[in-house]
PDB file of N, CA and C in Angstrom:
ATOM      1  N   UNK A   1      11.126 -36.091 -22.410  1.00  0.00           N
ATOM      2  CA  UNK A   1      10.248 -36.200 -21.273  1.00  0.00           C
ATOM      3  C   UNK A   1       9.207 -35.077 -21.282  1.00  0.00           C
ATOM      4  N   UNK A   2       9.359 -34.244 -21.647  1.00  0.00           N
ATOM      5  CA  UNK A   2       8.761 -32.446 -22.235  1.00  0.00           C
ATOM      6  C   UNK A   2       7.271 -33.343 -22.877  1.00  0.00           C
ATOM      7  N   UNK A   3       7.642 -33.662 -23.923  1.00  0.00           N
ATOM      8  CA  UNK A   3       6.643 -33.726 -24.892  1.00  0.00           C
ATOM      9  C   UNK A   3       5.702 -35.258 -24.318  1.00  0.00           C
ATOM     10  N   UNK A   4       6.136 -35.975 -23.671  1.00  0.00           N
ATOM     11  CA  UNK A   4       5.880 -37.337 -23.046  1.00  0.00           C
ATOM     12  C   UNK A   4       4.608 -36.611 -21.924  1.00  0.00           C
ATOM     13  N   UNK A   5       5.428 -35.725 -21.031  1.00  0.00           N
ATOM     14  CA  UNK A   5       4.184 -34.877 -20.333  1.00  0.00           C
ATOM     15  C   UNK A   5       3.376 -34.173 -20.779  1.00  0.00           C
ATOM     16  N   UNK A   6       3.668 -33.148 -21.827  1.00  0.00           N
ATOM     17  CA  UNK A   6       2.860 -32.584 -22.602  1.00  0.00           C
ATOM     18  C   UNK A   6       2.111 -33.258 -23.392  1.00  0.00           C
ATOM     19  N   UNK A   7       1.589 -34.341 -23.679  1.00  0.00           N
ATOM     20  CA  UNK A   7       0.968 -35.177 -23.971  1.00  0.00           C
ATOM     21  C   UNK A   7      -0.191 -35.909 -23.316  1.00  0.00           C
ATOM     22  N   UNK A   8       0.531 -36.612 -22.114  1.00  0.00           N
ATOM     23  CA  UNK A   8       0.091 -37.103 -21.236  1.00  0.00           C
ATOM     24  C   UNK A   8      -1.083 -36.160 -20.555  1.00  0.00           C
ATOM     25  N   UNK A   9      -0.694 -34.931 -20.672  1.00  0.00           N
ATOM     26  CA  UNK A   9      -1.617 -33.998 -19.531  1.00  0.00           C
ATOM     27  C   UNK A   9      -2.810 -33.306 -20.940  1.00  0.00           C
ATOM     28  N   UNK A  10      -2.363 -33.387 -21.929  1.00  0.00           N
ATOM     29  CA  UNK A  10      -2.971 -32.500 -23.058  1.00  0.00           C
ATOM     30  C   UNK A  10      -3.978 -33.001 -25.029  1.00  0.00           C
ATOM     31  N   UNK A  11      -2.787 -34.361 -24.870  1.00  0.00           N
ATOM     32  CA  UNK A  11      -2.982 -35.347 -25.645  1.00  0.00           C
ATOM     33  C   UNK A  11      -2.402 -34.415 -26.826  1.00  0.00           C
ATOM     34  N   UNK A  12      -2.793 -34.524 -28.251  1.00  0.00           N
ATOM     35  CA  UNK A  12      -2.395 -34.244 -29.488  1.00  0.00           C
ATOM     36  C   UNK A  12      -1.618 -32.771 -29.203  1.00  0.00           C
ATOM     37  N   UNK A  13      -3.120 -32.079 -28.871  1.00  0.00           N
ATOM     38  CA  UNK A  13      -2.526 -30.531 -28.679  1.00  0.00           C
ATOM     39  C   UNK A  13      -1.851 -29.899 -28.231  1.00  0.00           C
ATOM     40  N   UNK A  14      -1.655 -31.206 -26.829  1.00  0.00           N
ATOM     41  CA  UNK A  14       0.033 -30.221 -26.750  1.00  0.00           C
ATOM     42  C   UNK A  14       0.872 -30.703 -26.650  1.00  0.00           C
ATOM     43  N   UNK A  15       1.409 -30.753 -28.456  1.00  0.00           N
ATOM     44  CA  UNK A  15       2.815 -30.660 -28.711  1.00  0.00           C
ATOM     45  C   UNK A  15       2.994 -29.969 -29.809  1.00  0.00           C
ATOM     46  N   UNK A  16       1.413 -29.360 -29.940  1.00  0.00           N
ATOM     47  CA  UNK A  16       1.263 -28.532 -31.151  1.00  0.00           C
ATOM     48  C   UNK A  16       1.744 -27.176 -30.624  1.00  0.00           C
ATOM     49  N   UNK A  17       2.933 -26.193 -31.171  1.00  0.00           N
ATOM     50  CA  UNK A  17       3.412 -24.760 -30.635  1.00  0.00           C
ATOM     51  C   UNK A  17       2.181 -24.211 -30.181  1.00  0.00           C
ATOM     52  N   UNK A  18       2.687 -23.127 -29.447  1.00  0.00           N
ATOM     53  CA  UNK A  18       1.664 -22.095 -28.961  1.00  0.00           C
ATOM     54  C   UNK A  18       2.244 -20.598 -28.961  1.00  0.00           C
ATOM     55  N   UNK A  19       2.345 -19.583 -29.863  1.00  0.00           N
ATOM     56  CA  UNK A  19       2.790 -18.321 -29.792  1.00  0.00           C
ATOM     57  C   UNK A  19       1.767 -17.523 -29.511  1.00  0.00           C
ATOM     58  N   UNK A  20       1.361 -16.827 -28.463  1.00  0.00           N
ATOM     59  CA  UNK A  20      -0.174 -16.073 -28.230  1.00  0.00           C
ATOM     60  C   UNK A  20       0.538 -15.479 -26.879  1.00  0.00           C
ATOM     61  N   UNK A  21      -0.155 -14.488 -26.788  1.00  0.00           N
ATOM     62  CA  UNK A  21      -0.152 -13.573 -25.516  1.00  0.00           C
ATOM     63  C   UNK A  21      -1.287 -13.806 -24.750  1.00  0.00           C
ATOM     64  N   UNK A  22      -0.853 -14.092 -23.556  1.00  0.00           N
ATOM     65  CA  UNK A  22      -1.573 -14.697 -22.698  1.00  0.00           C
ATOM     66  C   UNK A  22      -2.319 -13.551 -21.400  1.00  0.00           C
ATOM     67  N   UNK A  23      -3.759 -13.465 -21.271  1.00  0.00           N
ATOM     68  CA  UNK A  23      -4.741 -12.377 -21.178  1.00  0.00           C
ATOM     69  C   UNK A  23      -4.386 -12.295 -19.557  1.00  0.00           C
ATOM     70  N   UNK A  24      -4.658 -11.372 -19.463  1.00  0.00           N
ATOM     71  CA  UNK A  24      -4.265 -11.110 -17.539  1.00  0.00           C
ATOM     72  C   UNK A  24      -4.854 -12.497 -16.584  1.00  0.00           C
ATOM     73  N   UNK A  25      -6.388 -12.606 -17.038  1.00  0.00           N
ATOM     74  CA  UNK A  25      -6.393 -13.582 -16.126  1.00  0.00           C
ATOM     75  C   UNK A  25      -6.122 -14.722 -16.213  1.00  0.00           C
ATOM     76  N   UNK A  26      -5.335 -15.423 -17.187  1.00  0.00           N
ATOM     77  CA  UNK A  26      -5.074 -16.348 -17.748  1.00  0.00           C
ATOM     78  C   UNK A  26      -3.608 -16.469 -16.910  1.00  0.00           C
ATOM     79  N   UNK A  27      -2.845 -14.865 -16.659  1.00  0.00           N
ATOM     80  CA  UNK A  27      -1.637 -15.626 -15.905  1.00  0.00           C
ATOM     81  C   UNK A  27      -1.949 -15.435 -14.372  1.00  0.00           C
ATOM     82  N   UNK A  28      -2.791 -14.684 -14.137  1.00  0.00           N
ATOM     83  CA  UNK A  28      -3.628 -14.985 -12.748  1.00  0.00           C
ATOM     84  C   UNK A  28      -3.769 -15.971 -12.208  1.00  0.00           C
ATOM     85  N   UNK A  29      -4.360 -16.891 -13.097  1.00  0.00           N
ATOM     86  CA  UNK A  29      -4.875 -18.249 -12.641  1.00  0.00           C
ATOM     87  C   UNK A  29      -3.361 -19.197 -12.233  1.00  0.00           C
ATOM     88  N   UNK A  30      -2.634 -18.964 -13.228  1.00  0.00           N
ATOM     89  CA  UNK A  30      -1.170 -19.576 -13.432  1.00  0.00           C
ATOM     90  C   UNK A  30      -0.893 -19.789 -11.814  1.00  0.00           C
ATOM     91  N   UNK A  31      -0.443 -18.234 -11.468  1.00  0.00           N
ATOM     92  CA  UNK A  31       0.180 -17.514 -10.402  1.00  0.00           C
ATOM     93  C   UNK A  31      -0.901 -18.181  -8.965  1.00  0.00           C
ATOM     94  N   UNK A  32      -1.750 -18.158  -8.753  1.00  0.00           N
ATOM     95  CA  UNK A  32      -2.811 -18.418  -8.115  1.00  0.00           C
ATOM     96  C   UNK A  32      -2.382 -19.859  -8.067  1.00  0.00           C
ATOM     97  N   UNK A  33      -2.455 -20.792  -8.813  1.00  0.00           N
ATOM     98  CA  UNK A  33      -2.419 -21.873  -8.805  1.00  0.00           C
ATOM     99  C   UNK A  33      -0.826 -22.496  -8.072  1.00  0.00           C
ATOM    100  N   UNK A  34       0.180 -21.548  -8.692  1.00  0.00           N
ATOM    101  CA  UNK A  34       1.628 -22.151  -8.522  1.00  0.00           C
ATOM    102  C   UNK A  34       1.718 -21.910  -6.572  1.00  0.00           C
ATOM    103  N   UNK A  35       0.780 -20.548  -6.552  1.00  0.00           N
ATOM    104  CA  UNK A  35       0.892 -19.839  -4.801  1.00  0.00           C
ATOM    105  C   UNK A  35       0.329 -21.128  -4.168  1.00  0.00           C
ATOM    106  N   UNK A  36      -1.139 -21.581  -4.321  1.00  0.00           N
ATOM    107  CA  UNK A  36      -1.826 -22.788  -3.342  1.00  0.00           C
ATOM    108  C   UNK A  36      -1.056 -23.949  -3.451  1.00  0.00           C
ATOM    109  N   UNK A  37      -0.485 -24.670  -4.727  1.00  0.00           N
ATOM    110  CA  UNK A  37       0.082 -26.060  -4.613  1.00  0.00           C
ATOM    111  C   UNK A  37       1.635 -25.753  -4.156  1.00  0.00           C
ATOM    112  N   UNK A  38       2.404 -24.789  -4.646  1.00  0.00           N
ATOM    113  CA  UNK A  38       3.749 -24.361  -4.350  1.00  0.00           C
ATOM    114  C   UNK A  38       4.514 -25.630  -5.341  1.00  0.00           C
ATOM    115  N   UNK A  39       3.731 -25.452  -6.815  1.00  0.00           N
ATOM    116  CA  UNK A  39       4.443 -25.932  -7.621  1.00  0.00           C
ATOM    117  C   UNK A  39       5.129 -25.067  -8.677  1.00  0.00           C
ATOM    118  N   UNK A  40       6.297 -25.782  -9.145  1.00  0.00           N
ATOM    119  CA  UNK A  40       7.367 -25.064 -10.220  1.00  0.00           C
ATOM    120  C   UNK A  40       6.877 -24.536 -11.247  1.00  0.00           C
ATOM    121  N   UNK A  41       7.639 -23.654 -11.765  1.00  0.00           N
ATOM    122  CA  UNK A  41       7.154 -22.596 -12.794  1.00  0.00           C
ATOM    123  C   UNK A  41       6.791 -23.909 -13.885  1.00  0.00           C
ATOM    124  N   UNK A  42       7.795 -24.819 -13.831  1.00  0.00           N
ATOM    125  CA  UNK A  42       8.020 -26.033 -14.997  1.00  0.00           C
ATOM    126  C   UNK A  42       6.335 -26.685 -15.071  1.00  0.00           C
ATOM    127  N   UNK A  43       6.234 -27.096 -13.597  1.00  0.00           N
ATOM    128  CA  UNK A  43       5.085 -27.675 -13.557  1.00  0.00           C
ATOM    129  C   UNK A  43       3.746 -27.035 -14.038  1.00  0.00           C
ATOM    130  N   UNK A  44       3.878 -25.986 -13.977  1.00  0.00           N
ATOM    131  CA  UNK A  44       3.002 -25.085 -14.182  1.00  0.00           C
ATOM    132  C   UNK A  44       2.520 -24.621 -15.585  1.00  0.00           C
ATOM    133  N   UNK A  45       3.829 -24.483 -16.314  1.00  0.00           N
ATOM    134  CA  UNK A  45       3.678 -24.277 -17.686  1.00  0.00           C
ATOM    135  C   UNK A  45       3.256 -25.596 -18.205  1.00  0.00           C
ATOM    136  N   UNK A  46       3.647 -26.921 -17.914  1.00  0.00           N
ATOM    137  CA  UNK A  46       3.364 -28.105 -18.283  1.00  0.00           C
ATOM    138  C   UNK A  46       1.544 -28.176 -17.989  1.00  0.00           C
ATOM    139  N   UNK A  47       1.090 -28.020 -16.731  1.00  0.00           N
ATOM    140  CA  UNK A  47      -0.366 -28.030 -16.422  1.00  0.00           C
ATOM    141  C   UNK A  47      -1.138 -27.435 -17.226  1.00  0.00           C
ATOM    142  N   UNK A  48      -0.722 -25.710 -17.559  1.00  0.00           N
ATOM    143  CA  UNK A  48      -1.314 -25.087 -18.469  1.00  0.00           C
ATOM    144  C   UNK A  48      -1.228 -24.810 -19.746  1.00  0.00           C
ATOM    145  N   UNK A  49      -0.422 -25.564 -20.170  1.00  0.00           N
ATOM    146  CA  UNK A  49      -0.121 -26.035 -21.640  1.00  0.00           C
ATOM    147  C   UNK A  49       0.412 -24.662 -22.147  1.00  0.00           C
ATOM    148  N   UNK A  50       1.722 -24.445 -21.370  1.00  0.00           N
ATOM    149  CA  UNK A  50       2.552 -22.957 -21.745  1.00  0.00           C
ATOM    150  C   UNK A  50       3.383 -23.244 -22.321  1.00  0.00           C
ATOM    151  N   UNK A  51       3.590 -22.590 -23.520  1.00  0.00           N
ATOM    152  CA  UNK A  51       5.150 -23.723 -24.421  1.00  0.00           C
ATOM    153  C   UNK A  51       6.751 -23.505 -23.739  1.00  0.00           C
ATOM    154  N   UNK A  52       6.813 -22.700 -23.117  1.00  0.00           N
ATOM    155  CA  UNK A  52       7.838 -22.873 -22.283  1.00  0.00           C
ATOM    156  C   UNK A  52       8.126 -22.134 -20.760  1.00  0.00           C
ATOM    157  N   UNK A  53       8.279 -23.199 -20.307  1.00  0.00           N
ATOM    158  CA  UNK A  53       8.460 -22.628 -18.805  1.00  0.00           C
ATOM    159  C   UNK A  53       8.917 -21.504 -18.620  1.00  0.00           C
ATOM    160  N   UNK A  54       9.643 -20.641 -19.145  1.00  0.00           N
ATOM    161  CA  UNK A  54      10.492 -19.836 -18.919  1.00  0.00           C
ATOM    162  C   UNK A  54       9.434 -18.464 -19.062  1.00  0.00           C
ATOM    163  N   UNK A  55       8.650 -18.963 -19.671  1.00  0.00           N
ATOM    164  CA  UNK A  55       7.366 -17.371 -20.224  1.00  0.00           C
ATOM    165  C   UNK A  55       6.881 -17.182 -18.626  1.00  0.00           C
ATOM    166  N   UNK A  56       6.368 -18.207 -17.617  1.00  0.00           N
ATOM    167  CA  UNK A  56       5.904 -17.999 -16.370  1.00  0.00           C
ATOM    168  C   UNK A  56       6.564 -16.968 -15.679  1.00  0.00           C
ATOM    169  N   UNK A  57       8.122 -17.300 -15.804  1.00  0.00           N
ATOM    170  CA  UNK A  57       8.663 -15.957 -14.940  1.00  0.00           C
ATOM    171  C   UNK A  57       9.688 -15.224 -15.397  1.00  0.00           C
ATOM    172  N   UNK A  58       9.843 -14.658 -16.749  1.00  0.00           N
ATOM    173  CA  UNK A  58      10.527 -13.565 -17.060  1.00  0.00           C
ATOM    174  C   UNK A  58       9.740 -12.113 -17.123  1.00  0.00           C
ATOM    175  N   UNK A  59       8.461 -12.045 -16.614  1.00  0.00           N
ATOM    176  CA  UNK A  59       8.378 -10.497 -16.185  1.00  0.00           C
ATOM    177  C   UNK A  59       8.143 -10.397 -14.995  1.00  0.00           C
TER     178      UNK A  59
END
């Protein structure tokens, strides 16, 4: 279902990996975005084509 959404929202590219460090305002926007809709970290990484949810909130 991962890759079915990641698709759906991204097409080819995302299901292509992504290892990169992601620039301050890049998780700004994330954070900003998850605060106004009060959507899941899941959803979030899925919207912004983050390869895994889990990068949103382990710091």
């Amino acid at each position: 279902m991962k890759w079915v959404g990641l698709y759906e929202l991204h097409g080819v590219e995302g299901l292509i990996p992504r290892y990169t460090d992601y620039s301050l305002e890049f998780k700004m926007d994330v954070l900003k975005y998850m605060n106004d809709t009060r959507e899941s970290h899941r959803k979030a990484a899925a919207i912004f084509n983050i390869s895994s949810p889990s990068t949103v909130y382990i710091y």
